[in-house]
PDB file of N, CA and C in Angstrom:
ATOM      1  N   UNK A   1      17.095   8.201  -5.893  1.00  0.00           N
ATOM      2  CA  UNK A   1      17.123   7.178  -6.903  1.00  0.00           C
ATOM      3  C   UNK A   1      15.700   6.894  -7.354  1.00  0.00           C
ATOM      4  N   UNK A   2      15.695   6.577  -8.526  1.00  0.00           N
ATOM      5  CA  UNK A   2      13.976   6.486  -9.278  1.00  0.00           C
ATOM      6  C   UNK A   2      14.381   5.192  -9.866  1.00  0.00           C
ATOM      7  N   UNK A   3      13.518   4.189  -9.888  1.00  0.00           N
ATOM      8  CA  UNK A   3      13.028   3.002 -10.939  1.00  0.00           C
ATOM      9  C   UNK A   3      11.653   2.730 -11.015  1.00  0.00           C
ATOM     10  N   UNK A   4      11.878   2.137 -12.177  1.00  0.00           N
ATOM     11  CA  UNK A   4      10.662   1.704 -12.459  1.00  0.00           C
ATOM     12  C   UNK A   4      10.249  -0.201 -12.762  1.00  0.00           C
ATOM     13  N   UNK A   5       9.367  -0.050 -12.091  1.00  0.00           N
ATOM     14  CA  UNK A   5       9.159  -1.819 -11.725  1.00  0.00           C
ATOM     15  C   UNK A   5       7.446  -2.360 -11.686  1.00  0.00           C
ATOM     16  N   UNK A   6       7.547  -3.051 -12.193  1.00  0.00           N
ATOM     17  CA  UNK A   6       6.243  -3.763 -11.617  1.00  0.00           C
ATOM     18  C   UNK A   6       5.829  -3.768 -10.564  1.00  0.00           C
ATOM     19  N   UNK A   7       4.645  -4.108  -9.868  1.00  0.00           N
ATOM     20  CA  UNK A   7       4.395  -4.522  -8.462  1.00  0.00           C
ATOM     21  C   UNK A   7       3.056  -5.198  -8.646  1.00  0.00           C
ATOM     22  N   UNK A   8       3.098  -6.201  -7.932  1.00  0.00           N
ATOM     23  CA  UNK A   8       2.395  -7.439  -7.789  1.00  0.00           C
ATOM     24  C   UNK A   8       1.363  -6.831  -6.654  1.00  0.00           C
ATOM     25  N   UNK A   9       0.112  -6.757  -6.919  1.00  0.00           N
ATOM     26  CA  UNK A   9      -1.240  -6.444  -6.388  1.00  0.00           C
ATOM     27  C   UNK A   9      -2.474  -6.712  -6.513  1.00  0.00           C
ATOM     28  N   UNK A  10      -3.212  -6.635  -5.771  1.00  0.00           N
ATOM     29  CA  UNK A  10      -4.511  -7.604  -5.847  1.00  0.00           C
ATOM     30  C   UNK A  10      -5.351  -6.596  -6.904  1.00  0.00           C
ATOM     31  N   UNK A  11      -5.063  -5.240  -6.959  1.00  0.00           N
ATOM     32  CA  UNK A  11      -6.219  -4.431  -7.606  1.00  0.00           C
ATOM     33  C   UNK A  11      -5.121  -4.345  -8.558  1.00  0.00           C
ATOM     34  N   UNK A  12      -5.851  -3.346  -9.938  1.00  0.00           N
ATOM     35  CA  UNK A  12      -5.235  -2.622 -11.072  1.00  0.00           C
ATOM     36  C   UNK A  12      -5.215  -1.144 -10.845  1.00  0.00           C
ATOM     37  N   UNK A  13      -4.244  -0.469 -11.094  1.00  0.00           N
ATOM     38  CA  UNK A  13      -4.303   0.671 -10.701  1.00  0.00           C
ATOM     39  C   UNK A  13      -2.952   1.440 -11.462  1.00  0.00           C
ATOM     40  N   UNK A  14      -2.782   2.425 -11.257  1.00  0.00           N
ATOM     41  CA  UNK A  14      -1.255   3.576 -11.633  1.00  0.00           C
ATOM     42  C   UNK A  14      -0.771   3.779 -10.309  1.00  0.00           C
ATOM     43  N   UNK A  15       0.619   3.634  -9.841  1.00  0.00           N
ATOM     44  CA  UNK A  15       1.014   4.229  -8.846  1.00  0.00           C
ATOM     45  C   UNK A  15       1.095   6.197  -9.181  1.00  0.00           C
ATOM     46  N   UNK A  16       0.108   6.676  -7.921  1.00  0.00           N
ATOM     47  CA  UNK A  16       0.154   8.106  -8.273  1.00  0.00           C
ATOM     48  C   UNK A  16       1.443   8.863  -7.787  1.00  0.00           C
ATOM     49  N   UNK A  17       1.643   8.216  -6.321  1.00  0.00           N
ATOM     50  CA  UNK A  17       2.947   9.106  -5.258  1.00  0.00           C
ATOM     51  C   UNK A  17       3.239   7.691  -4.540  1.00  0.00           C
ATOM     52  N   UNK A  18       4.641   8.170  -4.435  1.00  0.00           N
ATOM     53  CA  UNK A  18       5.649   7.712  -3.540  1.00  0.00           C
ATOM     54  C   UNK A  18       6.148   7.909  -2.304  1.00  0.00           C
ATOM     55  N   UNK A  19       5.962   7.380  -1.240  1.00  0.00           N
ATOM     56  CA  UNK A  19       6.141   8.217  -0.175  1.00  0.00           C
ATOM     57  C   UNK A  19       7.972   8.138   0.111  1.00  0.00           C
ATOM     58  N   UNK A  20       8.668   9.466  -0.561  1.00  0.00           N
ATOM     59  CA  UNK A  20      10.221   9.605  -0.338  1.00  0.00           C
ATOM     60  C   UNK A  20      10.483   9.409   0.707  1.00  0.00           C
ATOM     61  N   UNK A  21       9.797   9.343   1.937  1.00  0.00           N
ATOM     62  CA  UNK A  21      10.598  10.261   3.221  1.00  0.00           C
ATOM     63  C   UNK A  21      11.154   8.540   4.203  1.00  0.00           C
ATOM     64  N   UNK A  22      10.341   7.445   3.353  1.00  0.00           N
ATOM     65  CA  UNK A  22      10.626   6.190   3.601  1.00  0.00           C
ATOM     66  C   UNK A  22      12.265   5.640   3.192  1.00  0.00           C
ATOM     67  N   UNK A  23      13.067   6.638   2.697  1.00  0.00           N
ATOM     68  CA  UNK A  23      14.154   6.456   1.593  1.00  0.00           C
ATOM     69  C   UNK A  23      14.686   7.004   3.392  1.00  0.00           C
ATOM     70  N   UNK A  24      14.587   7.473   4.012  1.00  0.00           N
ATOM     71  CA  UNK A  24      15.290   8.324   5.153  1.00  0.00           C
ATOM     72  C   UNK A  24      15.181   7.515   6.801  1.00  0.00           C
ATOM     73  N   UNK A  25      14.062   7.131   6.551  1.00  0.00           N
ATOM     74  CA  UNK A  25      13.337   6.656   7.935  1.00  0.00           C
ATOM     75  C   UNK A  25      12.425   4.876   7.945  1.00  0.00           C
ATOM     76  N   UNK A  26      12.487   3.700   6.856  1.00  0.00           N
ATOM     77  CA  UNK A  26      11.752   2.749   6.826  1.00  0.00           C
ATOM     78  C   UNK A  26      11.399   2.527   7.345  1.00  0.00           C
ATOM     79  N   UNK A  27      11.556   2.624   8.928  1.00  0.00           N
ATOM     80  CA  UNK A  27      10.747   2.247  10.466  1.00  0.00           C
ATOM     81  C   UNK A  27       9.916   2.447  10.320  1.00  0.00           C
ATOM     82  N   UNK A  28       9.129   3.764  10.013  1.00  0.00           N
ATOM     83  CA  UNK A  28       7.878   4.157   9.878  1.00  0.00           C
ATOM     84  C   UNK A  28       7.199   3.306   9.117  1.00  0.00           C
ATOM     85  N   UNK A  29       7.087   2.143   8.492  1.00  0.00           N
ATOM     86  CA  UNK A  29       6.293   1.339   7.691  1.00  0.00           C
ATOM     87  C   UNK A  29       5.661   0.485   8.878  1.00  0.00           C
ATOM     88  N   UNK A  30       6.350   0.381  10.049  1.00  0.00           N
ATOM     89  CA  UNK A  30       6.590  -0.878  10.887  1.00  0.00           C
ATOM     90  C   UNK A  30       5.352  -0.236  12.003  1.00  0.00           C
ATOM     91  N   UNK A  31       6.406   0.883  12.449  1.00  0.00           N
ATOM     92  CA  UNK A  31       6.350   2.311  13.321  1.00  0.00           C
ATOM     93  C   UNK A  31       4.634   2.751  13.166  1.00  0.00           C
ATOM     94  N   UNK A  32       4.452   3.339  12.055  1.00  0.00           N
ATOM     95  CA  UNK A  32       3.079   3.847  12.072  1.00  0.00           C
ATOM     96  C   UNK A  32       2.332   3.353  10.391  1.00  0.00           C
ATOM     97  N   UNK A  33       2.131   2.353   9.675  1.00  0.00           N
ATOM     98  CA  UNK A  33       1.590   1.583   8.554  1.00  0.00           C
ATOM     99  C   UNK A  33       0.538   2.757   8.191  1.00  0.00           C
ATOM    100  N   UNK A  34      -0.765   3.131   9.102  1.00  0.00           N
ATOM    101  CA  UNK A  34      -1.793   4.003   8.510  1.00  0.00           C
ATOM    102  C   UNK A  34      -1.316   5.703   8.606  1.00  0.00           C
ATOM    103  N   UNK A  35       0.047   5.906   9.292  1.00  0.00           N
ATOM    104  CA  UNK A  35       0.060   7.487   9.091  1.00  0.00           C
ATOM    105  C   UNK A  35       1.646   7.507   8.430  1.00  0.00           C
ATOM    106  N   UNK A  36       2.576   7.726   9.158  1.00  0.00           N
ATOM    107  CA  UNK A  36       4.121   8.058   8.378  1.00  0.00           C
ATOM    108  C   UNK A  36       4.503   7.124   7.280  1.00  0.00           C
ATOM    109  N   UNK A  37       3.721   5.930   7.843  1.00  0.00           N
ATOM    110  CA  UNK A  37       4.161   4.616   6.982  1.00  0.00           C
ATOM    111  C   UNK A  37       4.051   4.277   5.796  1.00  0.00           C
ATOM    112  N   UNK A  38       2.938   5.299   5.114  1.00  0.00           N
ATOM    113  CA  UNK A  38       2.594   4.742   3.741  1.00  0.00           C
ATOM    114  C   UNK A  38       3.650   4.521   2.937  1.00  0.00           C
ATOM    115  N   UNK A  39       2.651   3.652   1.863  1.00  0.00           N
ATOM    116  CA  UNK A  39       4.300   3.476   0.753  1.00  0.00           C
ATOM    117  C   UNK A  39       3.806   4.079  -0.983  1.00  0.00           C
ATOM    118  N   UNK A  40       2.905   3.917  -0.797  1.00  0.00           N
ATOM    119  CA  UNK A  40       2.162   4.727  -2.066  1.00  0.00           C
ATOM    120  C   UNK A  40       0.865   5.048  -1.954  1.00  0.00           C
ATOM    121  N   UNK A  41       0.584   5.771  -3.426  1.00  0.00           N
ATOM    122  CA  UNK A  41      -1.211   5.820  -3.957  1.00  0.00           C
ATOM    123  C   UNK A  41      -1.322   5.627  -4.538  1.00  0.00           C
ATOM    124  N   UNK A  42      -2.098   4.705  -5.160  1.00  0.00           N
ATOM    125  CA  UNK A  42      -2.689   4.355  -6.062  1.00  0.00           C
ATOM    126  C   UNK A  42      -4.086   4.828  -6.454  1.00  0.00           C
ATOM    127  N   UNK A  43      -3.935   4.946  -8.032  1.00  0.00           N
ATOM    128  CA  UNK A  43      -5.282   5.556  -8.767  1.00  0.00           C
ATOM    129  C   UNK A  43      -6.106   4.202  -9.319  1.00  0.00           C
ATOM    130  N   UNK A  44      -7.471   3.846  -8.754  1.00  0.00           N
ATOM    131  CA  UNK A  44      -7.527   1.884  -8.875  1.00  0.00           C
ATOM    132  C   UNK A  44      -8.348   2.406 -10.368  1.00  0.00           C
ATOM    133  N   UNK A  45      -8.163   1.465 -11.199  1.00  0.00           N
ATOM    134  CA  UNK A  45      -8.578   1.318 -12.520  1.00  0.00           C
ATOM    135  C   UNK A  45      -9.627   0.893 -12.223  1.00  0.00           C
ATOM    136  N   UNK A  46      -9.981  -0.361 -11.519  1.00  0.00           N
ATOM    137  CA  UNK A  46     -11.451  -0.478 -11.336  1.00  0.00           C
ATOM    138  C   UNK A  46     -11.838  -0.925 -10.057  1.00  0.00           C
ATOM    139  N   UNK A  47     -12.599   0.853  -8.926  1.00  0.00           N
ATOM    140  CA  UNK A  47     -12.863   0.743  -7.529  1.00  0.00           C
ATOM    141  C   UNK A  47     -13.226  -0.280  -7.571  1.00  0.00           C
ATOM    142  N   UNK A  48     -13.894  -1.170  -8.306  1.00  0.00           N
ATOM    143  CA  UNK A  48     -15.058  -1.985  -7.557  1.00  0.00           C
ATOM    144  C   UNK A  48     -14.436  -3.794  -7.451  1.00  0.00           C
ATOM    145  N   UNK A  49     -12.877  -3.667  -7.594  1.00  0.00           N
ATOM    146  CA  UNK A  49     -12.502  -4.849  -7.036  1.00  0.00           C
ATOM    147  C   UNK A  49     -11.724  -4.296  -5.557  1.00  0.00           C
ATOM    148  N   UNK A  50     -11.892  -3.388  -5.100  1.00  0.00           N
ATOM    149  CA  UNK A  50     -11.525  -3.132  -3.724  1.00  0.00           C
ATOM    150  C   UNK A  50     -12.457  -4.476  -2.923  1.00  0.00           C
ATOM    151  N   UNK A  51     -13.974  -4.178  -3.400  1.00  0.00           N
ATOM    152  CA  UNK A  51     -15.360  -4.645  -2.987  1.00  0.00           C
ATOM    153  C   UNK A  51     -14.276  -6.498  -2.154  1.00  0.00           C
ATOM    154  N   UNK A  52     -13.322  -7.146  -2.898  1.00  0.00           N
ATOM    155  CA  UNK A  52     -12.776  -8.539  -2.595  1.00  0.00           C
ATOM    156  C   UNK A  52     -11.563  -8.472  -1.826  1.00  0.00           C
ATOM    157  N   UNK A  53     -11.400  -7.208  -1.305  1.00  0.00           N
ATOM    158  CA  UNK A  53     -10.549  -7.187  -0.070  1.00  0.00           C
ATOM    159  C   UNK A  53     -10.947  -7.455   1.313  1.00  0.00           C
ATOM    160  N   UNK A  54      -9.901  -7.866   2.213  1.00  0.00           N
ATOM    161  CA  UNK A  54     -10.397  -7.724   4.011  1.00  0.00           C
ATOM    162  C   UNK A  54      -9.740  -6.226   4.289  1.00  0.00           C
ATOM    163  N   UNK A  55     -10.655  -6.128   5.315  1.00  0.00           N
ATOM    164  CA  UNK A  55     -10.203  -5.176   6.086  1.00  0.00           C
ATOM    165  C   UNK A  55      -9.536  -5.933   7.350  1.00  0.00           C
ATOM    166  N   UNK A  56      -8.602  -4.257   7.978  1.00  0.00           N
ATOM    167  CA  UNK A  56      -7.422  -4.712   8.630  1.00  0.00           C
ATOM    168  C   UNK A  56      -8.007  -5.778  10.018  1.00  0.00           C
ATOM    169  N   UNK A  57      -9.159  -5.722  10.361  1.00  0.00           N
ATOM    170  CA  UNK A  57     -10.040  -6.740  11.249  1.00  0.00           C
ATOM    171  C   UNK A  57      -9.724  -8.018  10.714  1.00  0.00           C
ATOM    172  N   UNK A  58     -10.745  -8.085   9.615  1.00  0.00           N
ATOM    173  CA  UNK A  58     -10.670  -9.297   9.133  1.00  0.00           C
ATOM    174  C   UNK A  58      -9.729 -10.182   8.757  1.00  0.00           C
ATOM    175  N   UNK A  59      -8.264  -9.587   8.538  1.00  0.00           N
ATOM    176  CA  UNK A  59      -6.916 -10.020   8.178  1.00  0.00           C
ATOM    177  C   UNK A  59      -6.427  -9.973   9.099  1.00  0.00           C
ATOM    178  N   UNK A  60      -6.523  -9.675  10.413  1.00  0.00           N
ATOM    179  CA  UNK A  60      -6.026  -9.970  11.498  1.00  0.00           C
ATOM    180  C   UNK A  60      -6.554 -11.261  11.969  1.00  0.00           C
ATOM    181  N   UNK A  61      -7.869 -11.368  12.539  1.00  0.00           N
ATOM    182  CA  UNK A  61      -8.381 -12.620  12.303  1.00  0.00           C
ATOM    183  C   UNK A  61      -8.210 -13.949  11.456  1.00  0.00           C
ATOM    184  N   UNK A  62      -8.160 -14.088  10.238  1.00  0.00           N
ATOM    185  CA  UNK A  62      -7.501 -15.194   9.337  1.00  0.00           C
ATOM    186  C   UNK A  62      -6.678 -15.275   9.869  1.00  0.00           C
ATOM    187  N   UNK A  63      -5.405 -14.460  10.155  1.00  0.00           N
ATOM    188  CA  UNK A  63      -3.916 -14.784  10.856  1.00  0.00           C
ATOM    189  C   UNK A  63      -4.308 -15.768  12.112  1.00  0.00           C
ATOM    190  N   UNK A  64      -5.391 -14.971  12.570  1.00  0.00           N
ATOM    191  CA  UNK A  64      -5.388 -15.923  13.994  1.00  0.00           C
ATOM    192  C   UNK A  64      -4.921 -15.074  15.061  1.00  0.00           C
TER     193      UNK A  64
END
């Protein structure tokens, strides 16, 4: 199944790929987030608002 939708994100970008194999297995989002888990790629329109993200440290921390 294919749609097409918006998605609400901190950067601007094109979704490039989809990771299908999530259509079979969603655990893996949970399971492994930085390897089986992905959910897309994105092509960022402009790298340089990455620069106002946390990294996965730092967003662990805020959580607490």
């Amino acid at each position: 199944m294919k749609a097409v939708s918006e998605v609400i994100a901190p950067l601007s970008g094109e979704v490039i790929e989809v990771n299908e194999a999530l259509g079979d297995g969603p655990e893996a989002i949970n399971d492994d987030p930085y390897g089986a888990g992905w959910m897309v790629k994105v092509r960022l329109s402009d790298p340089s608002e990455s620069g106002a993200l946390l990294d996965a440290a730092a967003y662990e921390s805020l959580l607490g």
